[in-house]
C-alpha atoms as a PDB file:
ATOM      1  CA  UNK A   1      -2.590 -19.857  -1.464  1.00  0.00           C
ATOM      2  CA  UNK A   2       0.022 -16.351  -1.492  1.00  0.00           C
ATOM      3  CA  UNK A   3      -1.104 -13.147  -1.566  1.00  0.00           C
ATOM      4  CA  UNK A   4       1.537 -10.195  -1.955  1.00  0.00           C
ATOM      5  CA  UNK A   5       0.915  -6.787  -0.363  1.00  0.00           C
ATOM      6  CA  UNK A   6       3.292  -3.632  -0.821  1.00  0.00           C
ATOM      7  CA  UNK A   7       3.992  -1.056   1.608  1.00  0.00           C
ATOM      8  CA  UNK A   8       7.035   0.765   1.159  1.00  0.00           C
ATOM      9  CA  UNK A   9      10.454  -0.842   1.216  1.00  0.00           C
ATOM     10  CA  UNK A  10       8.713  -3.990   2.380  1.00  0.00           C
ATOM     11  CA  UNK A  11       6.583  -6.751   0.633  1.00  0.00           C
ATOM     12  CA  UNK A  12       4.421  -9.048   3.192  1.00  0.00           C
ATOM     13  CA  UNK A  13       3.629 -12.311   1.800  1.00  0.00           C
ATOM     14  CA  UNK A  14       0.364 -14.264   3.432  1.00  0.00           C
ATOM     15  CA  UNK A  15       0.710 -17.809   2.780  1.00  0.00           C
ATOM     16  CA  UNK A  16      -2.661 -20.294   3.616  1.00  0.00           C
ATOM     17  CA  UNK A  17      -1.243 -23.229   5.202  1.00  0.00           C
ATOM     18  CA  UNK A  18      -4.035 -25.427   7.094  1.00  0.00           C
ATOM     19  CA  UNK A  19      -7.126 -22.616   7.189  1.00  0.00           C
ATOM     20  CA  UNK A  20      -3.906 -19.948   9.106  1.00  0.00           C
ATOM     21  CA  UNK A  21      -2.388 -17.502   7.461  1.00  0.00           C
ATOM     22  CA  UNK A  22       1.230 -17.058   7.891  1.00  0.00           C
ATOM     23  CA  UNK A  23       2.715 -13.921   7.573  1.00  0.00           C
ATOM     24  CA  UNK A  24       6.689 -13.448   6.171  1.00  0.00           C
ATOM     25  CA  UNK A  25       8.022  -9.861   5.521  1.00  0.00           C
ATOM     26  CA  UNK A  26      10.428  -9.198   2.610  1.00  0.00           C
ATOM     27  CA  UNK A  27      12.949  -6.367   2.224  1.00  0.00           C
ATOM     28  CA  UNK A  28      13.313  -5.079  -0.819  1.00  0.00           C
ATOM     29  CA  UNK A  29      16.994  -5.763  -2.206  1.00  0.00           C
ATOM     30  CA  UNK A  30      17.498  -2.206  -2.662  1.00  0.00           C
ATOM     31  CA  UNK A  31      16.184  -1.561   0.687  1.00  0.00           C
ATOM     32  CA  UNK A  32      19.011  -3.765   1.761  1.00  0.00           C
ATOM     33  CA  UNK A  33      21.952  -2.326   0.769  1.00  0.00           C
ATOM     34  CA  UNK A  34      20.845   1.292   1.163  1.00  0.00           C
ATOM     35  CA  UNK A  35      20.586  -0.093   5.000  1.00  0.00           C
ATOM     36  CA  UNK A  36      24.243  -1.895   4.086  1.00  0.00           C
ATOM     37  CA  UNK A  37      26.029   1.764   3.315  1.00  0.00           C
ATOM     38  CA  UNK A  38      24.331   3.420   5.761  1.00  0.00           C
ATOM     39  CA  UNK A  39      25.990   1.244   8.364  1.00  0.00           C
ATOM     40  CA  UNK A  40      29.153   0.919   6.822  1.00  0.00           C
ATOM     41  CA  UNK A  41      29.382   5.197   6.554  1.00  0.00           C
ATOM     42  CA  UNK A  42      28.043   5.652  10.178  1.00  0.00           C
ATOM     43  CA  UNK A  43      30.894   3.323  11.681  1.00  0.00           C
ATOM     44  CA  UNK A  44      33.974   4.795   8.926  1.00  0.00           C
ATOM     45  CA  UNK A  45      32.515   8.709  10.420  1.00  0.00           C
ATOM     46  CA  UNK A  46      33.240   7.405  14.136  1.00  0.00           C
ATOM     47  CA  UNK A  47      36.922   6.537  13.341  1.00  0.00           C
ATOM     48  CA  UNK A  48      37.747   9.642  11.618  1.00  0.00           C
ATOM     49  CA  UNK A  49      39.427  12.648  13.143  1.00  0.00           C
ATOM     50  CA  UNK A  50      37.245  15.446  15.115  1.00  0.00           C
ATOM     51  CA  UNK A  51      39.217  17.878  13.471  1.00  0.00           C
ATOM     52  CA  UNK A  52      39.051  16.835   9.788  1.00  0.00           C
ATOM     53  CA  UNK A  53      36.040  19.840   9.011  1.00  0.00           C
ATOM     54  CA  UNK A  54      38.579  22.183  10.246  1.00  0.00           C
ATOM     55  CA  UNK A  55      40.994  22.277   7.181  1.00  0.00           C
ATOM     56  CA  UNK A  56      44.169  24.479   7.234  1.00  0.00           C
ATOM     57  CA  UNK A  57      44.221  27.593   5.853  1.00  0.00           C
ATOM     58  CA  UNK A  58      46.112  30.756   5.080  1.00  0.00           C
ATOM     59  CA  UNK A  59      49.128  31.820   2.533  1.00  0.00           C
ATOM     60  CA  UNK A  60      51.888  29.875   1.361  1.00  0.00           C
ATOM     61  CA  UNK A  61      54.832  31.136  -1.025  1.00  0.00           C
ATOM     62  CA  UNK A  62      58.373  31.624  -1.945  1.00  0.00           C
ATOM     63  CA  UNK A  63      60.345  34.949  -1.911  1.00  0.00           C
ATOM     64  CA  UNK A  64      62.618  35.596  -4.970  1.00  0.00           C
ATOM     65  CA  UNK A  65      64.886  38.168  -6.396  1.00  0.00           C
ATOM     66  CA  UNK A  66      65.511  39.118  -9.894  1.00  0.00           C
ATOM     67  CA  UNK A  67      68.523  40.737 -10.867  1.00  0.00           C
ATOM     68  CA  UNK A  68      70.089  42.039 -13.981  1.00  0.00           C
ATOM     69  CA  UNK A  69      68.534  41.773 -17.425  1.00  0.00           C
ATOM     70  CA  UNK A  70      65.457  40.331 -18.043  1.00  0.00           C
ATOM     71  CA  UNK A  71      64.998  42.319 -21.193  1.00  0.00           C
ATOM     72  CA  UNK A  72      62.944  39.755 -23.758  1.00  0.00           C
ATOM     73  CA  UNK A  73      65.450  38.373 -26.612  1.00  0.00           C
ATOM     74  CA  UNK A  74      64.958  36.841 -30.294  1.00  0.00           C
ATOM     75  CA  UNK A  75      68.696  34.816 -29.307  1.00  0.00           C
ATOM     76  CA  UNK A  76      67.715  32.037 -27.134  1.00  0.00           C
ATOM     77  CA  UNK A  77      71.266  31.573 -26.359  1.00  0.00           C
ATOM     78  CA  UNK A  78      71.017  34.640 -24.173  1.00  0.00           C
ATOM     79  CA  UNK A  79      70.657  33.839 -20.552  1.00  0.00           C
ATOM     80  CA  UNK A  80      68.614  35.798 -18.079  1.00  0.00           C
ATOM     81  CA  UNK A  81      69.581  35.349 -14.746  1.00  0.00           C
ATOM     82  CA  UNK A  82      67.034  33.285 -12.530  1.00  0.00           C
ATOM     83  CA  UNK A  83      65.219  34.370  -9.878  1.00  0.00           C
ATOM     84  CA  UNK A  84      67.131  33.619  -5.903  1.00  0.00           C
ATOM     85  CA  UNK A  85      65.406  32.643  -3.015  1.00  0.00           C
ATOM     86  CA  UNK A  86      65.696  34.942  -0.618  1.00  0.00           C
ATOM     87  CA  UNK A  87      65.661  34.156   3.468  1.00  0.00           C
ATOM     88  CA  UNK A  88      63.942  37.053   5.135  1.00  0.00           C
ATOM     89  CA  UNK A  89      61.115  38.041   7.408  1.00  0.00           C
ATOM     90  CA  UNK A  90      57.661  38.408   5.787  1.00  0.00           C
ATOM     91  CA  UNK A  91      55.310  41.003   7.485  1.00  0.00           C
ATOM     92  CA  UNK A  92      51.661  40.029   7.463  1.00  0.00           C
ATOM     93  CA  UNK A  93      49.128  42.970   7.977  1.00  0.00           C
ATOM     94  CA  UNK A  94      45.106  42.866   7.413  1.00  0.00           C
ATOM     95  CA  UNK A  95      43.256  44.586   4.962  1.00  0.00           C
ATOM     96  CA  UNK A  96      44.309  46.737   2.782  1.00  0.00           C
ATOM     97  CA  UNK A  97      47.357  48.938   3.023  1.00  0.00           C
ATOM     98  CA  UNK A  98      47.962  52.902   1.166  1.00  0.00           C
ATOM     99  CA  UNK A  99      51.099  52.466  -0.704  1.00  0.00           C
ATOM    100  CA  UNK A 100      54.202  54.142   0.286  1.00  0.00           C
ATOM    101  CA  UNK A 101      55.864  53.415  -2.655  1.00  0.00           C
ATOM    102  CA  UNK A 102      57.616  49.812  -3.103  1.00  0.00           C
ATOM    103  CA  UNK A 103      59.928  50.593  -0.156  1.00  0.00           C
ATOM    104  CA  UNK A 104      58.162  50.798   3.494  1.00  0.00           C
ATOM    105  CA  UNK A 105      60.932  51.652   6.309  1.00  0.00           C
ATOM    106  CA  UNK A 106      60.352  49.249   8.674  1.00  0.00           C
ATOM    107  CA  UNK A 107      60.546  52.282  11.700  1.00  0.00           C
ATOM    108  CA  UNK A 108      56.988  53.204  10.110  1.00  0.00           C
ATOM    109  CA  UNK A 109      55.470  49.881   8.938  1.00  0.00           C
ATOM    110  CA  UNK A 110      56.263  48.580  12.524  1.00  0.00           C
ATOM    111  CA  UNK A 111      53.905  51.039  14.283  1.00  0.00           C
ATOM    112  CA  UNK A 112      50.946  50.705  11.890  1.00  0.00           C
ATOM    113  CA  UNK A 113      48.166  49.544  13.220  1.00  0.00           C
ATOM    114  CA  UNK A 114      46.834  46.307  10.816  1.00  0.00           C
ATOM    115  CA  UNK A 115      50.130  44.557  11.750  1.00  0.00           C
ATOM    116  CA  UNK A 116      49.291  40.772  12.979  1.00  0.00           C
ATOM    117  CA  UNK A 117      52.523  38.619  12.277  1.00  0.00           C
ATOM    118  CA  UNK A 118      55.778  38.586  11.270  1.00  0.00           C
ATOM    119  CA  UNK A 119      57.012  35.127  10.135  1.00  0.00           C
ATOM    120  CA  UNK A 120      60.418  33.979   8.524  1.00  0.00           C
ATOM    121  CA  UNK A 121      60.818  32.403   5.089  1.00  0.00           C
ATOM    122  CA  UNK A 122      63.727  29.819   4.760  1.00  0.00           C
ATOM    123  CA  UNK A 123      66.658  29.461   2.855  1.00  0.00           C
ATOM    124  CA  UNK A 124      65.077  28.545  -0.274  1.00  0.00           C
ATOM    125  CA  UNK A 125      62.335  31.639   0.150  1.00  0.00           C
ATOM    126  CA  UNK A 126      59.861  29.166   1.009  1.00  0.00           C
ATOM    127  CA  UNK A 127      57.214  30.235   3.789  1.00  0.00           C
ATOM    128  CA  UNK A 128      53.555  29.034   5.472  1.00  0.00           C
ATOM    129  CA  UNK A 129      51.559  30.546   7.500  1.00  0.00           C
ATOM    130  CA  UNK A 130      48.424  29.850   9.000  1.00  0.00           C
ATOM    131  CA  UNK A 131      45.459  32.297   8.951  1.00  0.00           C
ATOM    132  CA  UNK A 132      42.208  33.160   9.519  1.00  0.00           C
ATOM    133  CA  UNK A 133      39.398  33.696   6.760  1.00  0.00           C
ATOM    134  CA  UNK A 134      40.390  37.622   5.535  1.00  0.00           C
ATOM    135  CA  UNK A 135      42.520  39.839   3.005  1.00  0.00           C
ATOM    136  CA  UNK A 136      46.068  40.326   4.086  1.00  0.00           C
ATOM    137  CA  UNK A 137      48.760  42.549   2.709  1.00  0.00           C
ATOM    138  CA  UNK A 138      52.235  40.747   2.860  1.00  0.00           C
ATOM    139  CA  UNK A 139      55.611  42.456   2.186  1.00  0.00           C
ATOM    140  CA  UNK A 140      59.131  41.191   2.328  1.00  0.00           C
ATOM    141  CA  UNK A 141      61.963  43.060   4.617  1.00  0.00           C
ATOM    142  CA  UNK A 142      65.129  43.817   2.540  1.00  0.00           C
ATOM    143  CA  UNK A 143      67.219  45.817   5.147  1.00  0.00           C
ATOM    144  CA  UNK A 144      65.575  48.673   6.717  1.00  0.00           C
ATOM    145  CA  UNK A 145      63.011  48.750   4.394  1.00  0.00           C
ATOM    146  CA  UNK A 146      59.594  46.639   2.988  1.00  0.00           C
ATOM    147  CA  UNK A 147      59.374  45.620  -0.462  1.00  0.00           C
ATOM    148  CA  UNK A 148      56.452  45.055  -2.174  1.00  0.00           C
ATOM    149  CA  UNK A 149      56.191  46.301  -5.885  1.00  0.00           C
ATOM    150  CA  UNK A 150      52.358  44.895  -6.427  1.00  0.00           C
ATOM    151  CA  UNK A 151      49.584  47.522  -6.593  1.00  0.00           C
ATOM    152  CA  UNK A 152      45.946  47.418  -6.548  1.00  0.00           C
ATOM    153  CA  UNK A 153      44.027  50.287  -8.796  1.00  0.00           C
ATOM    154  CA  UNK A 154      42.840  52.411  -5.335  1.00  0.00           C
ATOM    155  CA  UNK A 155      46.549  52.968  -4.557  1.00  0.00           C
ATOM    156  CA  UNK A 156      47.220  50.697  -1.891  1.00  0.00           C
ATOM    157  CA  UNK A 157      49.412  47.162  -1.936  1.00  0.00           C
ATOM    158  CA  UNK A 158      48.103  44.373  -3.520  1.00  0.00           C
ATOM    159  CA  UNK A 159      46.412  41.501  -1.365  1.00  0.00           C
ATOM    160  CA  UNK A 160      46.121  37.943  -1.103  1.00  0.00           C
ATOM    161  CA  UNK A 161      42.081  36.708   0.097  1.00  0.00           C
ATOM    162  CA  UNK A 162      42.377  33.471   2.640  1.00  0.00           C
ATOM    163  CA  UNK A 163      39.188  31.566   1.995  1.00  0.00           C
ATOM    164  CA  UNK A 164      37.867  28.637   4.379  1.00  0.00           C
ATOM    165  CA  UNK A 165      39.758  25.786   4.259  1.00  0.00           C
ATOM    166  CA  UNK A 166      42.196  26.570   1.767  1.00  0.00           C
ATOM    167  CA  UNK A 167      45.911  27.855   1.411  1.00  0.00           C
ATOM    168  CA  UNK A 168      46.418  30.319  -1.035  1.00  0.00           C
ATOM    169  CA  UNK A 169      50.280  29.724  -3.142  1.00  0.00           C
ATOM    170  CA  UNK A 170      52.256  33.359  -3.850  1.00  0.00           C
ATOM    171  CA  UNK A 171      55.335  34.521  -4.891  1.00  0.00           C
ATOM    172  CA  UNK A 172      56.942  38.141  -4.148  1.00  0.00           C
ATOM    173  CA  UNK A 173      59.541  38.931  -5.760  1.00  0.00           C
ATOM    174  CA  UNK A 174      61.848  41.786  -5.621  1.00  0.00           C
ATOM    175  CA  UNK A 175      62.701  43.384  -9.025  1.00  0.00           C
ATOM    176  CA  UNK A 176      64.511  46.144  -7.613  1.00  0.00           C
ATOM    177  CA  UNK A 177      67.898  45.279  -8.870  1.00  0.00           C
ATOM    178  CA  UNK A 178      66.391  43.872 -12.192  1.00  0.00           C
ATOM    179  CA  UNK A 179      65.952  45.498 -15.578  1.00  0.00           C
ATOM    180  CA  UNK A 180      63.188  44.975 -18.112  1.00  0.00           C
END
């Protein structure tokens, strides 16, 4: 004789063999490989890095100059001049920054307070830099002087926001030499 009782995941079968009963316990299939992935995920999380949560993040970008006429043209023969990389120091400051026009001296900007960083960007304008979650204002040295000819509508420099875990891709490009 078999009887079949439910209880959960499992199914206990009583089988009558010689006046005894006989009890077998049955996983459900599904039961099974839930238990499968569960393994197979627990042992894949103990080989993986300590540090993987803890993404990069911060800016990224190139720095470019325009130059000469960029005026828009019906004659697609006409060539405007492409932007150059430039090499130059990048100044990283928090927050927000009042404007002082597109050109900072540097004999001011270094004494202001929100400075953090100054990095470098390479010969092809290219630049990284690692930061923490915040709004930065970042402005390229040309000489004795910042550049930066971005604006936000309460009159200071325009930002870039670093979210968690994620690098945030800009260009700034200097369009002081440039006509449009």
């Amino acid at each position: 004789m078999l009887k079949k009782v439910s209880v959960g995941f499992c199914t206990r079968l009583f089988f009558s063999q010689n006046n005894s009963q006989i009890a077998k316990t049955m996983i459900y299939p599904n039961f099974r490989w839930f238990l499968s992935l569960t393994i197979i995920l627990v042992t894949m999380m103990s080989f993986t890095d300590p540090n993987f949560s803890q993404s990069k993040q911060g800016i990224s970008g190139t720095i470019l100059r325009l130059s000469g006429d960029q005026m828009p043209t019906i004659d697609t023969t006409s060539l405007r001049t492409k932007p150059e990389p430039i090499k130059t120091t990048i100044w990283i400051f928090s927050g927000r920054i009042p404007a002082q026009g597109t050109n900072w001296p540097v004999a001011q900007a270094q004494k202001h307070p929100h400075l953090i960083k100054q990095i470098s960007s390479d010969s092809q304008g290219n630049f990284l830099v690692e930061l923490p979650s915040g709004e930065y204002t970042l402005l390229a040295q040309y000489d004795d002087n910042l550049y930066l000819n971005n604006f936000l509508g309460d009159g200071s420099y325009g930002t870039v926001q670093v979210t968690n875990g994620q690098i945030v891709n800009i260009q700034l490009i200097n369009t002081e030499k440039a006509y449009f």
